[in-house]
Protein backbone atom coordinates (compact mmCIF):
# COMPACT_ATOMS: atom_id res chain seq x y z
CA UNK A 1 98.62 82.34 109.64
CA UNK A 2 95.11 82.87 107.89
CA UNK A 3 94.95 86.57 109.87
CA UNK A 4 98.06 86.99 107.17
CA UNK A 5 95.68 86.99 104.03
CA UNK A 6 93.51 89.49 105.28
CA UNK A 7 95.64 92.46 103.97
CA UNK A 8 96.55 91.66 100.66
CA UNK A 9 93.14 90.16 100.08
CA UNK A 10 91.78 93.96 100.81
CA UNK A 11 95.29 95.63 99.04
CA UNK A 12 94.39 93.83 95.80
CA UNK A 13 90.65 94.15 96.17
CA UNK A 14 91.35 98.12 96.37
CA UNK A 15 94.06 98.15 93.90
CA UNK A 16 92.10 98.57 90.79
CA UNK A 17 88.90 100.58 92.52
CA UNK A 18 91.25 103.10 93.57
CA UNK A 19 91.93 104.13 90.02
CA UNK A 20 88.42 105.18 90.25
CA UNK A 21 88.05 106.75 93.09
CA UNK A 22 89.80 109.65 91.92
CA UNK A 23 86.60 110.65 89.69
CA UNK A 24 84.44 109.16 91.83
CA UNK A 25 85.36 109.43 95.63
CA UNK A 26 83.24 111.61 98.61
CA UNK A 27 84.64 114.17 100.55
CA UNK A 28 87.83 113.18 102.39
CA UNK A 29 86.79 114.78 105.62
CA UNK A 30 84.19 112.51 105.83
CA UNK A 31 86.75 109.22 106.05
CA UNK A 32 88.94 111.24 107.82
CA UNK A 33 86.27 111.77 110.74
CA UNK A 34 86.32 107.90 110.62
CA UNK A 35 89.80 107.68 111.53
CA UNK A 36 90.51 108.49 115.10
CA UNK A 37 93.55 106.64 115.64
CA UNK A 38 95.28 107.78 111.71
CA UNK A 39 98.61 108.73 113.63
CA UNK A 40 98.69 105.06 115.00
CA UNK A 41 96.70 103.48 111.94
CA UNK A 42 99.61 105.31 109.62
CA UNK A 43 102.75 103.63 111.72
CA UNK A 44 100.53 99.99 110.86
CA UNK A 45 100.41 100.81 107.38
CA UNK A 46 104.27 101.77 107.05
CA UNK A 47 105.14 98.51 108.94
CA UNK A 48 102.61 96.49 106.05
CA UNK A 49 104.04 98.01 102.97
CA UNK A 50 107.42 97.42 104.38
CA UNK A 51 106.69 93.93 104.65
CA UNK A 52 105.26 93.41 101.12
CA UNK A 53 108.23 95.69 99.67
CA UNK A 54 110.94 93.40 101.40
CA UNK A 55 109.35 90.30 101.12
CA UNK A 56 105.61 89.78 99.95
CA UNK A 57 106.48 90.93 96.37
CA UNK A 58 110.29 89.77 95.51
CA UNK A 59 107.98 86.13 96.26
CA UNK A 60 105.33 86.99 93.97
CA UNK A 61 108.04 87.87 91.64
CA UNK A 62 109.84 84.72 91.91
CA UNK A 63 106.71 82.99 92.28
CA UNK A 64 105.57 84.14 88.91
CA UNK A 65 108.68 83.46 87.02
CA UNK A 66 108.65 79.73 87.90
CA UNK A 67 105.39 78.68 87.73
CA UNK A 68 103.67 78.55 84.16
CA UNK A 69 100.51 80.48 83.72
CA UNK A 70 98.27 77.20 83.46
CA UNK A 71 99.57 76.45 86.84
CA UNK A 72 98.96 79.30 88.26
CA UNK A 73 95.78 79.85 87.08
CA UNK A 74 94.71 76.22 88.25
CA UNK A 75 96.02 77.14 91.57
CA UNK A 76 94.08 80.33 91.62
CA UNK A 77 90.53 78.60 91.08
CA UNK A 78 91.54 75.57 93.69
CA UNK A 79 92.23 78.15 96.54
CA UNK A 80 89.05 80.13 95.12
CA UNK A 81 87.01 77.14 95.38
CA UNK A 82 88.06 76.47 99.08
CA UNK A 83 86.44 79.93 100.16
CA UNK A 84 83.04 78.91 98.54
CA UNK A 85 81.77 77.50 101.50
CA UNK A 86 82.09 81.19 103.67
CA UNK A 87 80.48 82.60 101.17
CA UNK A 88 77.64 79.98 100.62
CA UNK A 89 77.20 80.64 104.86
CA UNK A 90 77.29 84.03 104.31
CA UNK A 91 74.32 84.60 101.72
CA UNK A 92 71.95 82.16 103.73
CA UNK A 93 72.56 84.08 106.55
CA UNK A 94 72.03 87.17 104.98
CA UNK A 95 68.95 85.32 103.60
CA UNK A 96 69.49 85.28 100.38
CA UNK A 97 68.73 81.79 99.50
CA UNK A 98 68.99 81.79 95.69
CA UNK A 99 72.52 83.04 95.61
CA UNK A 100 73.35 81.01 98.59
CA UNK A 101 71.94 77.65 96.07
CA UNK A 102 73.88 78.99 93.05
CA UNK A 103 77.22 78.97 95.36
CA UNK A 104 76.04 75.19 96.36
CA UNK A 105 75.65 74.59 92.60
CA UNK A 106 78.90 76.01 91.67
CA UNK A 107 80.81 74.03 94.92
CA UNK A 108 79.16 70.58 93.75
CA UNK A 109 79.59 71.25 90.01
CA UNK A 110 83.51 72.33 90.24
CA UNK A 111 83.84 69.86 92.37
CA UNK A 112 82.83 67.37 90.50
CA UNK A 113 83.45 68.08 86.88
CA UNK A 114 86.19 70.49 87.78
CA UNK A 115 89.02 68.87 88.99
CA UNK A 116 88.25 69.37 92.75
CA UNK A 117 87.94 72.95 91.85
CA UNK A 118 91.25 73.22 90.09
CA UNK A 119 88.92 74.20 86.82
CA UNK A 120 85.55 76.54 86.85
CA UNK A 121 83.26 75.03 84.52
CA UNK A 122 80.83 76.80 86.58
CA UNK A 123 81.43 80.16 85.54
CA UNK A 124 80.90 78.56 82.07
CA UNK A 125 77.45 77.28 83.24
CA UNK A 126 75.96 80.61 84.23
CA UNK A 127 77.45 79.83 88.42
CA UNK A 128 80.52 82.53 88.64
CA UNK A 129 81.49 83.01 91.83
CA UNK A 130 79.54 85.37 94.00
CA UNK A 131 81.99 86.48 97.24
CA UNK A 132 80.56 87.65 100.12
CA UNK A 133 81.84 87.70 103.84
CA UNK A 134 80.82 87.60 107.65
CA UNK A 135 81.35 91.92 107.86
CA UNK A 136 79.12 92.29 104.93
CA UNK A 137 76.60 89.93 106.80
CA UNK A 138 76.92 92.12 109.99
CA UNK A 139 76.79 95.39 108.14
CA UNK A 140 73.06 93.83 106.78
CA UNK A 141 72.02 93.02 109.82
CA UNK A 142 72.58 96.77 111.37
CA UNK A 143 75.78 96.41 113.01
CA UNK A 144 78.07 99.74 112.84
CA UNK A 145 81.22 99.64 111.56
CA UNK A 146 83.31 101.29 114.44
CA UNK A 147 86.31 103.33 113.53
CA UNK A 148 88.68 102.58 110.82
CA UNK A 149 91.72 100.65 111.81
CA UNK A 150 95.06 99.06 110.31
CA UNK A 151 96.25 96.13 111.84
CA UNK A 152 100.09 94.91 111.29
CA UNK A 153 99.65 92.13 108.83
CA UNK A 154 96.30 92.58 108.28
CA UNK A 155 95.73 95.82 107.03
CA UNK A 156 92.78 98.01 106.81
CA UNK A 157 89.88 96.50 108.53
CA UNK A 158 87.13 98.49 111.00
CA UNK A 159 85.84 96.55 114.54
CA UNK A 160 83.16 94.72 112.28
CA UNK A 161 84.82 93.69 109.53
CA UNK A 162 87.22 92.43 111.79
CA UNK A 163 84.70 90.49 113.80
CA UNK A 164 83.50 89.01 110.52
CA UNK A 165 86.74 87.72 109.57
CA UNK A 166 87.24 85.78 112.45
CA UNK A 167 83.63 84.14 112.21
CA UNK A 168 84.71 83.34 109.14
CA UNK A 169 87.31 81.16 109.82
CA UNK A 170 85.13 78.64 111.28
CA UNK A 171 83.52 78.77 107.89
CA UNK A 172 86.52 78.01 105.74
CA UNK A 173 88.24 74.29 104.96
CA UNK A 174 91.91 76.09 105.00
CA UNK A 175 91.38 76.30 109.37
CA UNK A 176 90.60 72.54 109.88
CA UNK A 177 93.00 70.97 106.87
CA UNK A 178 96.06 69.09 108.67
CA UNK A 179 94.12 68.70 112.28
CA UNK A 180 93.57 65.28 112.92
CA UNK A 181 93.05 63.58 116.64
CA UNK A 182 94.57 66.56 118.84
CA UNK A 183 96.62 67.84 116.40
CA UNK A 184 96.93 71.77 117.22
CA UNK A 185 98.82 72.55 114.04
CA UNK A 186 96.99 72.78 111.31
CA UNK A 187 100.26 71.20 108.97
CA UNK A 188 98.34 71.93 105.23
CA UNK A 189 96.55 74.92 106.44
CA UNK A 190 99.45 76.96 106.89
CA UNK A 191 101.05 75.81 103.52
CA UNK A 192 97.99 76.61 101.84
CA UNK A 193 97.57 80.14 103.19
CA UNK A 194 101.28 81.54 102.24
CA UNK A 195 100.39 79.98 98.97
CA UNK A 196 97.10 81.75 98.56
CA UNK A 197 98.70 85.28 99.61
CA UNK A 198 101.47 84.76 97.14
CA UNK A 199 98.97 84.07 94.32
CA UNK A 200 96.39 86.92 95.22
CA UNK A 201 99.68 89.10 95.55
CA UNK A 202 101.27 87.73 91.94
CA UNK A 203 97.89 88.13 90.03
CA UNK A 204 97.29 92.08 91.03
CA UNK A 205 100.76 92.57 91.05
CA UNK A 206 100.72 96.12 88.88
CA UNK A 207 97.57 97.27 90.35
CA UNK A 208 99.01 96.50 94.20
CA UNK A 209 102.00 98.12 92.63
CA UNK A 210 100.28 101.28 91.37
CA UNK A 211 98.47 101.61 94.47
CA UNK A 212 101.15 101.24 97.78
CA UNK A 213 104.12 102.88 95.44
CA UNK A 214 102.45 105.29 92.82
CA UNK A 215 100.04 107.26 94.36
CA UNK A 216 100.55 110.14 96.31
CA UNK A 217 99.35 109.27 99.59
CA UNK A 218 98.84 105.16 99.66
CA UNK A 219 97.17 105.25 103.20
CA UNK A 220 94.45 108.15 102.11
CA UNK A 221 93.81 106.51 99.60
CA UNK A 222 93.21 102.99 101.09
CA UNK A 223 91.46 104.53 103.68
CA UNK A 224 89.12 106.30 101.02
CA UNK A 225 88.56 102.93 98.97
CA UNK A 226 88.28 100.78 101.66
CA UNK A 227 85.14 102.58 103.60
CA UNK A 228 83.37 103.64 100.39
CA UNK A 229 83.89 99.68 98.76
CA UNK A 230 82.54 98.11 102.23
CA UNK A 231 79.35 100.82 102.31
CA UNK A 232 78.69 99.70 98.70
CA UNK A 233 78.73 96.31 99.30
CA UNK A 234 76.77 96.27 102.31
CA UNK A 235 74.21 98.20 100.28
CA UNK A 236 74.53 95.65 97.54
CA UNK A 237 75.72 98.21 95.44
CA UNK A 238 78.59 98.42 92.75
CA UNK A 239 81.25 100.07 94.42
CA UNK A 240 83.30 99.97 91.14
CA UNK A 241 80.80 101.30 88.39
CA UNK A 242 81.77 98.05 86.50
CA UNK A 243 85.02 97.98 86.84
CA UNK A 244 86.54 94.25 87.48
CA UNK A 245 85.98 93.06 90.94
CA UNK A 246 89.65 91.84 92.15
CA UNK A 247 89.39 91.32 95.28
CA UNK A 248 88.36 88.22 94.50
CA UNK A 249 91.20 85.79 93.49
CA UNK A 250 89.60 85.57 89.95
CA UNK A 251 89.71 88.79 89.15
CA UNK A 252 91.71 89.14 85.47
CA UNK A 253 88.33 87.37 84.70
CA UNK A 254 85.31 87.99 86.49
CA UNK A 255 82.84 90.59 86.74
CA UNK A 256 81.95 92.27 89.68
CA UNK A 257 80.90 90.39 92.49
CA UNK A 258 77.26 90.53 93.81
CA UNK A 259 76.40 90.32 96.72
């Protein structure tokens, strides 16, 4: 079930870049030359915006509509705070110790003071949150990307950033909640994960909108947004000229994210 969050984590993330990308995006041929499998990749991407069309939206709709906004936005910062220890992993191993400290510091202090990370005094004490991942890790460490790829309920993704995901699973609270003894279902994971696609969906919903429904050509542009974001990031650049970061779950208020 946690494979599930993968593509409207990267949808949303790419929602609100795209609307830059139109001033600011290389030569198409170039991502295009990075696509050897586009007619298969294309069939994926139908079968993904088919499934948020006929069900991932109508329960972000409903979603939205009967929970109030304090709720939601305390549920946004709890499932926030549960991915702080992947990235805290991520920028030790990428060795960046300080920003792997300040992610300790903002763990302990929202765990503490904050509710069990239901509120984010650390943003308030100079510790927003600074996402990173395990394909951002590889991508530092030298390893190609491969060619692009869209998986059925995943979405876009290349060989390493899919290889990063899965390593960091064994990062993340959500895989081991619910195991006890030999238990094989993980009973609160999978609760937890529907819940966190449904908020990431609900909180970009006009920007996921704009972007698999509005724009001419929703997989070209994906494609485009997706391999220049992931180059900037791995080169600890801003991929969005300032624009908000959300593909991180706190996006309606953060900055970009550093990495």
């Amino acid at each position: 079930m946690k494979f599930v969050l993968f593509s409207v984590k990267m949808i949303s993330g790419l929602a609100l870049t795209a609307l830059a990308a139109c001033a600011s995006a290389g030569p198409e041929a170039g991502f295009a030359a990075q696509d050897p499998y586009e007619d298969t990749n294309r069939v994926f991407h139908d079968i993904n915006v088919g499934i948020d069309r006929a069900v991932l939206r109508p329960v972000a709709q409903g979603y939205d509509f009967v929970t109030p906004a304090t709720f939601q936005h305390m549920i946004g910062n709890g499932l926030s705070h549960l991915d702080l220890p992947v990235d805290m992993a991520n920028h030790f191993l990428q060795g960046e110790a300080m920003a792997g400290l300040r992610t300790l510091g903002r763990l302990t202090l929202n765990t503490v003071l904050g509710m069990g990370g239901l509120l984010d005094p650390a943003t308030e004490f100079g510790l927003p949150r600074e996402q990173t991942d395990f394909g951002i890790t590889l991508g530092r460490w030298g390893a190609g990307q491969g060619a692009y790829l869209v998986i059925p309920l995943i979405g876009p993704s290349t060989p390493r950033d899919l290889a990063g995901f899965v390593v960091d699973l064994a990062f993340s609270p959500q895989t081991y909640f619910g195991i006890t003894g030999s238990d094989t279902v993980n009973v609160l994971s999978i609760p937890l994960n529907v819940v966190e696609r449904v908020d990431t969906r609900n909180r970009n919903a006009d920007l996921i909108d704009e972007l698999l429904y509005e724009s001419a050509d929703s997989y070209v542009t994906l494609r485009s947004v997706y391999l220049q974001r992931r180059a900037a990031q791995i080169a600890g650049e801003d991929a969005t000229e300032a624009l908000p970061d959300i593909f991180d779950e706190e996006a309606e208020e953060a900055a970009p994210a550093t990495n």
